[in-house]
C-alpha atoms as a PDB file:
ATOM      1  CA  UNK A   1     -15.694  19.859-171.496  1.00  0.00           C
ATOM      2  CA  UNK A   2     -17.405  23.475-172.081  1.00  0.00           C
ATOM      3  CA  UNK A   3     -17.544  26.277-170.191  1.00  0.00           C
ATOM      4  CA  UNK A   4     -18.773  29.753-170.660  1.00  0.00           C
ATOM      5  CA  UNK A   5     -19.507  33.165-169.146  1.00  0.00           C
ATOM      6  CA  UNK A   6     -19.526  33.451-165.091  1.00  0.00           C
ATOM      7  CA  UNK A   7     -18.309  31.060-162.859  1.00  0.00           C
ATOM      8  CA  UNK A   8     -20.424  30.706-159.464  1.00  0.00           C
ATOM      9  CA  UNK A   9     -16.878  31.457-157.567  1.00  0.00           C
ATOM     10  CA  UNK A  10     -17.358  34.435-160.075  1.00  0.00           C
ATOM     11  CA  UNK A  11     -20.491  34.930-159.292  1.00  0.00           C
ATOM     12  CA  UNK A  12     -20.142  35.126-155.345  1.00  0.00           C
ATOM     13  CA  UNK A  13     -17.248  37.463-155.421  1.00  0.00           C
ATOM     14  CA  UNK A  14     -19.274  40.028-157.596  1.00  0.00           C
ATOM     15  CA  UNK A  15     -22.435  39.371-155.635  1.00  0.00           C
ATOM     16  CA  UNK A  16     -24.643  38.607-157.950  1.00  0.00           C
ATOM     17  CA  UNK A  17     -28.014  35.896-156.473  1.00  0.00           C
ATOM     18  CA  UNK A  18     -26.805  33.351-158.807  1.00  0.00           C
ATOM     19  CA  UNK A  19     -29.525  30.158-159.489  1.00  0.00           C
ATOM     20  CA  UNK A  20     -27.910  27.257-160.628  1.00  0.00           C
ATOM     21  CA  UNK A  21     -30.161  24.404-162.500  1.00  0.00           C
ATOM     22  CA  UNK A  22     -28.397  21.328-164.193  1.00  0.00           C
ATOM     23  CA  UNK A  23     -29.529  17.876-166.033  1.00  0.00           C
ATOM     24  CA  UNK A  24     -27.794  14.475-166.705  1.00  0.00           C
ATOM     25  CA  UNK A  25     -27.090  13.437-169.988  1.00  0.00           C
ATOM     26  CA  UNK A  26     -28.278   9.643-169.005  1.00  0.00           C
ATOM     27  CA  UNK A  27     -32.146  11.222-169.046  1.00  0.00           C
ATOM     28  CA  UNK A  28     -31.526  12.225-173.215  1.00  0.00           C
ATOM     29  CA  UNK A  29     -32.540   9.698-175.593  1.00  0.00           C
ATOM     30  CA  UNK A  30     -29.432  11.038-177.651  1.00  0.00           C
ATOM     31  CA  UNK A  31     -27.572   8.371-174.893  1.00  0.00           C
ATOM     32  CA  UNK A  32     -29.286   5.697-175.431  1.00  0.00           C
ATOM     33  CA  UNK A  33     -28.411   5.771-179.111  1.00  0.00           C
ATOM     34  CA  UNK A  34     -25.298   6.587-179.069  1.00  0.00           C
ATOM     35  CA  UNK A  35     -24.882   4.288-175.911  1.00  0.00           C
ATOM     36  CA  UNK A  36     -23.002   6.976-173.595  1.00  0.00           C
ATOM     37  CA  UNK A  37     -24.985   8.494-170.694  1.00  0.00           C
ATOM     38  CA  UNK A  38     -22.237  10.033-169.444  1.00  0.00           C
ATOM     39  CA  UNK A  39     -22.029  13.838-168.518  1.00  0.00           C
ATOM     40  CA  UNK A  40     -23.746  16.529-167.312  1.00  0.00           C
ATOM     41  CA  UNK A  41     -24.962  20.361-167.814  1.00  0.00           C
ATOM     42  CA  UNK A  42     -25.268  23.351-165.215  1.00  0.00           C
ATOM     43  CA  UNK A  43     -26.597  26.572-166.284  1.00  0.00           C
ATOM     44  CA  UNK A  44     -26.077  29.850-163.999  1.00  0.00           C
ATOM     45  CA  UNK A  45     -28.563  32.554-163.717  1.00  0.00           C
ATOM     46  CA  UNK A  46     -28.462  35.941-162.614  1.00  0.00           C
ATOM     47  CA  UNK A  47     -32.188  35.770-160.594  1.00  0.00           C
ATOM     48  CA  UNK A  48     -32.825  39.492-160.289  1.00  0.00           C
ATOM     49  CA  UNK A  49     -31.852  40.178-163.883  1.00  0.00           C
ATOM     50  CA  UNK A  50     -33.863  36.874-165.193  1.00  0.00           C
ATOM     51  CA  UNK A  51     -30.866  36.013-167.476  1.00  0.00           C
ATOM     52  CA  UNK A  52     -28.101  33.424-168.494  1.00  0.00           C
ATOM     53  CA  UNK A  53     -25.198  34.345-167.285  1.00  0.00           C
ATOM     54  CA  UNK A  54     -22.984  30.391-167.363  1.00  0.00           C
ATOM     55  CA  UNK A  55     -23.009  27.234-168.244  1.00  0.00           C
ATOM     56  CA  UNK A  56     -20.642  24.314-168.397  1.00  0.00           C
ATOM     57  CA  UNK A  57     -21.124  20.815-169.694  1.00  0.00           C
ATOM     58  CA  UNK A  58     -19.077  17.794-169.468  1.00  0.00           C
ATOM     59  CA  UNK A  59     -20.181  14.938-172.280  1.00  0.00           C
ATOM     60  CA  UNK A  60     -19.624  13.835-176.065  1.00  0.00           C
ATOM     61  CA  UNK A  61     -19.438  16.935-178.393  1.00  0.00           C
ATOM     62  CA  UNK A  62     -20.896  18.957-175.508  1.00  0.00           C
ATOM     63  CA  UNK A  63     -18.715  22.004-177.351  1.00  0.00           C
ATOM     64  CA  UNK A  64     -21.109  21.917-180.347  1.00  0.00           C
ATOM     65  CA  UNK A  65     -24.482  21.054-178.620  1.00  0.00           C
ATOM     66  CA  UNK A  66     -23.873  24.144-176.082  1.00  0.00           C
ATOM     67  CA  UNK A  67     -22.981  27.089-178.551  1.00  0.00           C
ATOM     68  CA  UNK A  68     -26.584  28.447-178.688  1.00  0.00           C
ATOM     69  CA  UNK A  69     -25.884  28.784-174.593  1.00  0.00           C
ATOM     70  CA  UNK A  70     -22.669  31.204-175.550  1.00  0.00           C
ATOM     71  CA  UNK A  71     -25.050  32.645-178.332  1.00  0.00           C
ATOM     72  CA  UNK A  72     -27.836  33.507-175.261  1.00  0.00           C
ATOM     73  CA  UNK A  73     -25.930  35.249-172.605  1.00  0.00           C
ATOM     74  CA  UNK A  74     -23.834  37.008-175.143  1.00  0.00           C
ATOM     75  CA  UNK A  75     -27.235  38.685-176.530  1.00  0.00           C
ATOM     76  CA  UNK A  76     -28.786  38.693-172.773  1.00  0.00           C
ATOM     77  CA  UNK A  77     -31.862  36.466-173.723  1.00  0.00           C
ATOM     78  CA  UNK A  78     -34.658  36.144-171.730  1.00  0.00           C
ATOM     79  CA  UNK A  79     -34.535  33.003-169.690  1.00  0.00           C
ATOM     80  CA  UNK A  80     -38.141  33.098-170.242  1.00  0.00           C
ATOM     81  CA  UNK A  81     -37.766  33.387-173.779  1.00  0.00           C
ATOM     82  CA  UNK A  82     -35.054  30.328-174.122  1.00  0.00           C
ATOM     83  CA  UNK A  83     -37.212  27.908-171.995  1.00  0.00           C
ATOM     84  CA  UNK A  84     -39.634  28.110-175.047  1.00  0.00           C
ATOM     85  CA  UNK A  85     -37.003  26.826-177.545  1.00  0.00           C
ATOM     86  CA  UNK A  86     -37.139  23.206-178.691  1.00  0.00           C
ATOM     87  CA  UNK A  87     -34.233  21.403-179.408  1.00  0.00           C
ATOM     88  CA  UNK A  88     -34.023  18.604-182.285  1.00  0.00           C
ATOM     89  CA  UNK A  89     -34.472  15.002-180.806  1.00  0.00           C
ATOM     90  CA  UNK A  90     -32.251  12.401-179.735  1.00  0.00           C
ATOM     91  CA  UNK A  91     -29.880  15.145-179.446  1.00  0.00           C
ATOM     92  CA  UNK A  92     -27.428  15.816-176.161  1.00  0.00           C
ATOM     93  CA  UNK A  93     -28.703  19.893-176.794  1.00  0.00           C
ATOM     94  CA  UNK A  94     -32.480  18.655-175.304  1.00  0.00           C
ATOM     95  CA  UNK A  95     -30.375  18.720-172.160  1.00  0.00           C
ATOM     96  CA  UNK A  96     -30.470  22.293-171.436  1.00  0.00           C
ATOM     97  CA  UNK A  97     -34.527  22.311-171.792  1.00  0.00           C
ATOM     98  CA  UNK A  98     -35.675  21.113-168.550  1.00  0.00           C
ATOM     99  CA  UNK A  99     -33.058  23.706-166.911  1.00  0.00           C
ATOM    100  CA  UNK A 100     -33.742  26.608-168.298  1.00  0.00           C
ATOM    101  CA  UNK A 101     -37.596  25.843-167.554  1.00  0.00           C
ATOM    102  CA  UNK A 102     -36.509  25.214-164.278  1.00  0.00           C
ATOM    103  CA  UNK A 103     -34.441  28.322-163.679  1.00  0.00           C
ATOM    104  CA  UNK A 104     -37.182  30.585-165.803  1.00  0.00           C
ATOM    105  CA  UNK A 105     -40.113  29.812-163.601  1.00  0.00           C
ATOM    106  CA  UNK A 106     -39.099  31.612-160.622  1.00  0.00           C
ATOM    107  CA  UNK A 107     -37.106  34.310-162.278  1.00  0.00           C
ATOM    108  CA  UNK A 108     -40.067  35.292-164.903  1.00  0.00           C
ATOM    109  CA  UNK A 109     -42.060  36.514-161.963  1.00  0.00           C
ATOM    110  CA  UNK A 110     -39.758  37.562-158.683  1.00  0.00           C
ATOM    111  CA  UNK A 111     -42.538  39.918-157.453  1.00  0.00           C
ATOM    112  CA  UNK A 112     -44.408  37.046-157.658  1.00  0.00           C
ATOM    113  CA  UNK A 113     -42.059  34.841-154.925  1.00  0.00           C
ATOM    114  CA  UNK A 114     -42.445  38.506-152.080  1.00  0.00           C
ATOM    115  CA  UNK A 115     -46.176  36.854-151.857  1.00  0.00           C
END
């Protein structure tokens, strides 16, 4: 188990429009191989500010596949900026691309979703 920054109980009691995107470890290839599909990933995002602001992961090793996640809401990267980032292959750490795609597409543009 892993879990860092803001909770979304957190999250609600500060007020913040949290966007929550997650992915099952079954869909890697890294399970197949190592024959363990289970777990799972959430990631947290702050939508007005466009960043990472949680995460937590339940699956094998998932506290050394998820440190770059501590690594980008510590620095305040770009969500847009870590969808772009690919991640070595069969690893459980491909997990968190399809989620952070997912939560940058509507946060790169919000003035785009008042259309």
């Amino acid at each position: 188990m892993y879990a860092v920054g803001v909770t979304p109980g957190r999250a609600a009691e500060l007020g913040i429009d949290l966007r929550t995107a997650g992915y099952d470890l079954a869909a890697t290839a890294r399970a197949a191989v190592e024959a363990d599909d289970r777990g799972r990933v959430e990631l947290y995002a702050d939508r007005s500010r466009g960043l990472l602001i949680g995460a937590a992961a339940a699956g094998l090793h998932a506290e050394e596949w998820m440190s770059e996640i501590a690594l980008a809401i510590r620095a305040e990267t770009p969500l847009g900026l870590l969808a772009d980032v690919v991640h070595a292959f069969p690893t459980y750490g491909e997990s968190v691309e399809a989620p952070l795609r997912e939560l940058a597409g509507p946060l790169a543009a919000p003035e785009e979703e008042a259309r």
